[in-house]
C-alpha atoms as a PDB file:
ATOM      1  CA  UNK A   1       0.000   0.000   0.000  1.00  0.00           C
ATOM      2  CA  UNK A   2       1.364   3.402  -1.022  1.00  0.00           C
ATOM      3  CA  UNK A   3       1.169   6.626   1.198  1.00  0.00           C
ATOM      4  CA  UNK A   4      -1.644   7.688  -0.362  1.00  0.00           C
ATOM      5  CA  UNK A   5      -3.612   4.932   0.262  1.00  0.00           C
ATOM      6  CA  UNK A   6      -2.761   5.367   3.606  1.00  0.00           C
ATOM      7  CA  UNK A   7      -3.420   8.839   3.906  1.00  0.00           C
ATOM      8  CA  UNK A   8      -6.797   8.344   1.700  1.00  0.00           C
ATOM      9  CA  UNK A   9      -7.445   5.801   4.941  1.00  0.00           C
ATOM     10  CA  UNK A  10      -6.736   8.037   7.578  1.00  0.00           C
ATOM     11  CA  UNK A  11      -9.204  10.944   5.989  1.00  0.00           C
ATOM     12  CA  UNK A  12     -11.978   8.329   5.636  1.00  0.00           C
ATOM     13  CA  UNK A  13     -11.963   7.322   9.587  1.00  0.00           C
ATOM     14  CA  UNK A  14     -11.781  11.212  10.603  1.00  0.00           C
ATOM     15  CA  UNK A  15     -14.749  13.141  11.553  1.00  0.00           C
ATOM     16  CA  UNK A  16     -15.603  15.781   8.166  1.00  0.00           C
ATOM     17  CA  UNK A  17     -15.454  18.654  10.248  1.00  0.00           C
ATOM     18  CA  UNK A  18     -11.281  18.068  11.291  1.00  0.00           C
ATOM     19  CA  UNK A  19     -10.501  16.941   7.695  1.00  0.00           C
ATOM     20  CA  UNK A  20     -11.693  20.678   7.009  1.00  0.00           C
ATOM     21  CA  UNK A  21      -9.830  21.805   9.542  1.00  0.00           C
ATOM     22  CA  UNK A  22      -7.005  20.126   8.402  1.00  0.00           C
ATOM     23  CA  UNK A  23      -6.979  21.377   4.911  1.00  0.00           C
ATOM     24  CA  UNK A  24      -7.209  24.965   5.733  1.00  0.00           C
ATOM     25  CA  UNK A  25      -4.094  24.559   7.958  1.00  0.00           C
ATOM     26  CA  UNK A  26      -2.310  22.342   5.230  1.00  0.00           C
ATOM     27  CA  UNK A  27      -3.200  25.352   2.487  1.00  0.00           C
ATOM     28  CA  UNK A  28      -1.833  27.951   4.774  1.00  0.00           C
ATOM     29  CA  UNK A  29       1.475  26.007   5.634  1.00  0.00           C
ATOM     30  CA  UNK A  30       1.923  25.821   1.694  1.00  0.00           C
ATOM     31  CA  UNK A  31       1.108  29.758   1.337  1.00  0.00           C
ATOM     32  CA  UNK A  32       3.877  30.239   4.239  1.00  0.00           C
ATOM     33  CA  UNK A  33       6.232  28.051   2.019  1.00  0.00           C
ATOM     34  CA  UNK A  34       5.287  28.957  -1.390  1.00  0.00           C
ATOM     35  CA  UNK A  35       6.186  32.549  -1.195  1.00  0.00           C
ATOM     36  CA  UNK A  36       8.229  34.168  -3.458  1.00  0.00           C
ATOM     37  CA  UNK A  37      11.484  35.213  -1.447  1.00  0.00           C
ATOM     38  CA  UNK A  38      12.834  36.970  -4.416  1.00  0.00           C
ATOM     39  CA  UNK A  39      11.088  40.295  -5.644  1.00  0.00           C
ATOM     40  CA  UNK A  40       8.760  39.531  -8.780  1.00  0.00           C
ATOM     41  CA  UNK A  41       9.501  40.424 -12.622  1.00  0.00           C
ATOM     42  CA  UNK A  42       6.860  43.626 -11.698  1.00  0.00           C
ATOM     43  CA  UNK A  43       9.604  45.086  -9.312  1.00  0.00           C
ATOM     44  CA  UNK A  44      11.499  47.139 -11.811  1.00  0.00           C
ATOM     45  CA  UNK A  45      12.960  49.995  -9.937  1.00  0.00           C
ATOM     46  CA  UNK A  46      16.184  48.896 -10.322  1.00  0.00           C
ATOM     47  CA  UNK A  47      16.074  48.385 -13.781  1.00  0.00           C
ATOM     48  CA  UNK A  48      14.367  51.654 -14.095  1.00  0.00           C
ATOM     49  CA  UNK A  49      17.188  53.615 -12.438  1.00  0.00           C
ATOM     50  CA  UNK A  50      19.730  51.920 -14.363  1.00  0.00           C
ATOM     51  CA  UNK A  51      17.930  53.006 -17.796  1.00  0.00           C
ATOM     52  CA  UNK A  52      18.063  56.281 -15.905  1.00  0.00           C
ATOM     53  CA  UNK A  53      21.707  56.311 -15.235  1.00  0.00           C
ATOM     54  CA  UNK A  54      22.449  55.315 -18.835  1.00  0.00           C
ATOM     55  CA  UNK A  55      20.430  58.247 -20.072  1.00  0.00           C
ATOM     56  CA  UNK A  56      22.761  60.226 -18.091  1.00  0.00           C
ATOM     57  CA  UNK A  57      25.935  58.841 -19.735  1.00  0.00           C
ATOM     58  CA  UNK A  58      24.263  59.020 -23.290  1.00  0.00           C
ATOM     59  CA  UNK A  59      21.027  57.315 -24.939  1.00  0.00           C
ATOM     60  CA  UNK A  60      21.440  53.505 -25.054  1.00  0.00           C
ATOM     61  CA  UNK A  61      20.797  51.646 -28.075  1.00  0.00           C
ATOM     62  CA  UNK A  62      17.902  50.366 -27.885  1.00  0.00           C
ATOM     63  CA  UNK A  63      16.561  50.992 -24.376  1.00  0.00           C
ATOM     64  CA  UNK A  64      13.478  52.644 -25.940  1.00  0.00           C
ATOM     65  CA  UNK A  65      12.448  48.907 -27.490  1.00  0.00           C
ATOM     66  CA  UNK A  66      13.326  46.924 -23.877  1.00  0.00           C
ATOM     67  CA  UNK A  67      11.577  49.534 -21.987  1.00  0.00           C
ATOM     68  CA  UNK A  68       7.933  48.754 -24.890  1.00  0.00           C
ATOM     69  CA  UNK A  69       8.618  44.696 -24.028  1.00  0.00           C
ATOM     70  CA  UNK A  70       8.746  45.312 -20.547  1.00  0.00           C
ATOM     71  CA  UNK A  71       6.056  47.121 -20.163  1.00  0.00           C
ATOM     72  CA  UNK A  72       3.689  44.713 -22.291  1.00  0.00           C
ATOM     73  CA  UNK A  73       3.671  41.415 -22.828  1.00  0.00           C
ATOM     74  CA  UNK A  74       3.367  40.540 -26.801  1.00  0.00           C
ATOM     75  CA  UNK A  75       0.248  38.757 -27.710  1.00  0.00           C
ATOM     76  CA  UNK A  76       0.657  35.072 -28.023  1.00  0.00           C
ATOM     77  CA  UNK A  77       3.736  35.188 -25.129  1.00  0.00           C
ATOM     78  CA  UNK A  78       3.444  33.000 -22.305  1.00  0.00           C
ATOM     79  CA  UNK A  79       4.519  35.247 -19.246  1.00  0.00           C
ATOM     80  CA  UNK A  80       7.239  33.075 -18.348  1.00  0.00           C
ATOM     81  CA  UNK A  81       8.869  33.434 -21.922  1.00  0.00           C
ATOM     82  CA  UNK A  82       8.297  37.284 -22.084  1.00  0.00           C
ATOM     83  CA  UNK A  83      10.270  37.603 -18.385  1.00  0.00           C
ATOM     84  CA  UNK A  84      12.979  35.415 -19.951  1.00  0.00           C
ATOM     85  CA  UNK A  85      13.109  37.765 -23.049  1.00  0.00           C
ATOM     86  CA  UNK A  86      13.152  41.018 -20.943  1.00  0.00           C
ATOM     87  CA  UNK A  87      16.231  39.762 -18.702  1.00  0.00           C
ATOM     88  CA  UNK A  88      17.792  37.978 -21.839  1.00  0.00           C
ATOM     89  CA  UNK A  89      17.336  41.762 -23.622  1.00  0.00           C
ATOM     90  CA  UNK A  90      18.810  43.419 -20.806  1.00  0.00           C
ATOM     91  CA  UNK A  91      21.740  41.657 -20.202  1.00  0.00           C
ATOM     92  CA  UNK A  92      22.599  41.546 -24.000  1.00  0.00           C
ATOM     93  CA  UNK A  93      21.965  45.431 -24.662  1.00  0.00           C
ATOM     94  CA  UNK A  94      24.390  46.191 -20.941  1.00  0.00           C
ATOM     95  CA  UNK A  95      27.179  44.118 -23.277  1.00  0.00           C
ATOM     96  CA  UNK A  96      26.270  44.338 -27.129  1.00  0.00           C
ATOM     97  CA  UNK A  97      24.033  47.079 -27.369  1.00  0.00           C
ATOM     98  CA  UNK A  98      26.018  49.946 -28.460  1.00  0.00           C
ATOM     99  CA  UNK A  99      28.312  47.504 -31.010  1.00  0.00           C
ATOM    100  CA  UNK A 100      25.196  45.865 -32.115  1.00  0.00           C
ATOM    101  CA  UNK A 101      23.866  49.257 -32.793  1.00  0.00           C
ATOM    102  CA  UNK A 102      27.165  50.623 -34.394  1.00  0.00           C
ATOM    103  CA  UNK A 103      27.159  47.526 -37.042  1.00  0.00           C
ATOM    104  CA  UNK A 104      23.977  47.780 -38.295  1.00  0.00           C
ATOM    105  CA  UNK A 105      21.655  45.813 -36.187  1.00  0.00           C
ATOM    106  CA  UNK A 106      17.602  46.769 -35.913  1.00  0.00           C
ATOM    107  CA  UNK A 107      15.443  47.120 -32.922  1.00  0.00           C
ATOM    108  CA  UNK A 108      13.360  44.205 -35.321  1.00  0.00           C
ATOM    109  CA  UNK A 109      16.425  41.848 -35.648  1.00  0.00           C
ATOM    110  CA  UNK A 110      17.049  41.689 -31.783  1.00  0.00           C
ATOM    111  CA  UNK A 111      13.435  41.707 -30.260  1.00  0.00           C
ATOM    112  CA  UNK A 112      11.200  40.859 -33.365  1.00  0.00           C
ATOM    113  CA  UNK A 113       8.126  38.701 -33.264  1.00  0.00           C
ATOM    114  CA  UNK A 114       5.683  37.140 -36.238  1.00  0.00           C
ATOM    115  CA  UNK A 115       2.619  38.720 -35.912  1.00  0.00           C
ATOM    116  CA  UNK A 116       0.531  36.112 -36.195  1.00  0.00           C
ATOM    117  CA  UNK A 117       2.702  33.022 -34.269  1.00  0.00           C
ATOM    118  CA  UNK A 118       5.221  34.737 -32.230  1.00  0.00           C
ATOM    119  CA  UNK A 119       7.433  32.152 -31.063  1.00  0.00           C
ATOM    120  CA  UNK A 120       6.062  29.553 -33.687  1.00  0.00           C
ATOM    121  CA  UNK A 121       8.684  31.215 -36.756  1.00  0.00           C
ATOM    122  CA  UNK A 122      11.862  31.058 -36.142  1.00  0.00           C
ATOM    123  CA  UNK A 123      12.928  33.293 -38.997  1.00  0.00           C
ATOM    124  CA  UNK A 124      10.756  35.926 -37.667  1.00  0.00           C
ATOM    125  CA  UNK A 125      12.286  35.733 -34.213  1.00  0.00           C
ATOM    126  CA  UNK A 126      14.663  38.429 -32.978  1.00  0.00           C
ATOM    127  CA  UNK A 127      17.906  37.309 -31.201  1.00  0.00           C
ATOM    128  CA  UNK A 128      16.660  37.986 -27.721  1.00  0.00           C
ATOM    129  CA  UNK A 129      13.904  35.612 -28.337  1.00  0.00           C
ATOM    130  CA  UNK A 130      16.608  32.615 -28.793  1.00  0.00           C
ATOM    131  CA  UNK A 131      18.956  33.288 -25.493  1.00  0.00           C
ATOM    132  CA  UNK A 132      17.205  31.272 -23.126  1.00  0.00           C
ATOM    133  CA  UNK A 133      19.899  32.579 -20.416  1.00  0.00           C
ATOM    134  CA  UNK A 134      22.610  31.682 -22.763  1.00  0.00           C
ATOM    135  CA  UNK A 135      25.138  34.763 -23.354  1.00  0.00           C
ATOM    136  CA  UNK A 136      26.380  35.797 -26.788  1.00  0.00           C
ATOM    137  CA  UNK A 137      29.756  35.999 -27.090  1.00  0.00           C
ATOM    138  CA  UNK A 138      30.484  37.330 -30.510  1.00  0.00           C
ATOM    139  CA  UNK A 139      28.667  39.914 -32.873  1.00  0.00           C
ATOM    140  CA  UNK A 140      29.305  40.474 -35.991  1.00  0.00           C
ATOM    141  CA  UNK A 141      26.922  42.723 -38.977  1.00  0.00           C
ATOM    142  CA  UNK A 142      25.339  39.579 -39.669  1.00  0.00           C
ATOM    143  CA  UNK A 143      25.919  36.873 -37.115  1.00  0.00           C
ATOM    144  CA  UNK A 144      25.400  36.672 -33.249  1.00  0.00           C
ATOM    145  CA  UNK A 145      27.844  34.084 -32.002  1.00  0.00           C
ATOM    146  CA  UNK A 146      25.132  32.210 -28.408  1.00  0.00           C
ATOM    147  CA  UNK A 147      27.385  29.888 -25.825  1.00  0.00           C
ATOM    148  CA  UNK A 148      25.257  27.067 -24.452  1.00  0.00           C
ATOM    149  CA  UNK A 149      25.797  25.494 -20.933  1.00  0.00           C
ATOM    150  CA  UNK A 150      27.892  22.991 -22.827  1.00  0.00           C
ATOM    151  CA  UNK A 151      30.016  24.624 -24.476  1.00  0.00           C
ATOM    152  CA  UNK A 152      28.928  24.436 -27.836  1.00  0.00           C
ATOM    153  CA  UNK A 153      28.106  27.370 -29.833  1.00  0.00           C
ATOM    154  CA  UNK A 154      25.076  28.298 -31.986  1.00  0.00           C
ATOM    155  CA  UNK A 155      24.899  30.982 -34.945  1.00  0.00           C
ATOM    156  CA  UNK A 156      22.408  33.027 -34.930  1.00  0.00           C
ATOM    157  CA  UNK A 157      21.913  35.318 -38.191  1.00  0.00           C
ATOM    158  CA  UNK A 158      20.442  37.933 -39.143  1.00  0.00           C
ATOM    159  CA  UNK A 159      18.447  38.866 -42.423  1.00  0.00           C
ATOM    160  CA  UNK A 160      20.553  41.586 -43.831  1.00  0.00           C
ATOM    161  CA  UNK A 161      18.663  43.616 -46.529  1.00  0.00           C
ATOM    162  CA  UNK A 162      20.769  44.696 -49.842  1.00  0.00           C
END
């Protein structure tokens, strides 16, 4: 017999009004423990402050576009995806976004979407959209060199108009 059997044995000799009793305490104990201990994605003072600071220095490539997807999640996005994307576009425009900028790069190649199937086309997704965590270590005008966990590299390029 597995512990749920057991446990499905215990409830059945109790009295209805403790097994109530006992499920709002159990709930509560998981409330206690399920808490976030880390501030939520909505918490975006510090973020805010830094885009502040960098306005000080000079405009940063880009920060306009990051600031739009942070502020709304794209149609289609799950909100766990869209977090990812904001984080992965933050971290990439603090190391890449002025050389990005500088060799040619749009706002469209590094946060684009399809319209219609956002993360469904790959050859309509922006860089930021492929990260997943994973840093880029090289940028070229047409290529974005990602590092997985690994090791291994992957190639990301970029549709360059003539």
């Amino acid at each position: 017999m597995n512990r749920w059997q057991l446990r499905l044995g215990e409830l059945r000799s109790t009295d209805p009004g403790t097994i109530r009793t006992q499920a709002i305490a159990v709930q509560n104990v998981q409330s206690v423990q399920n808490a976030p201990t880390t501030p939520t994605f909505e918490h975006s003072e510090h973020f805010e402050q830094r885009l502040e600071n960098a306005s000080v220095a000079g405009p940063t490539p880009f920060a306009h576009v990051l600031a739009a997807l942070q502020a709304r999640q794209p149609q289609g996005v799950d909100g766990f995806r869209w977090r990812e994307a904001v984080k992965d576009g933050r971290r990439f425009l603090e190391t890449w976004g002025s050389r990005a900028a500088n060799l040619g790069w749009t706002a469209n190649d590094l946060f684009g979407l399809h319209p219609i199937e956002p993360l469904a086309r790959y050859d309509a997704k922006g860089l930021v959209w492929l990260l997943h965590g994973r840093p880029v270590v090289a940028l070229t005008a047409t290529e974005a060199t990602i590092q997985a966990s690994s090791g291994a590299t992957l190639s990301f390029k970029r549709a360059v108009s003539r």
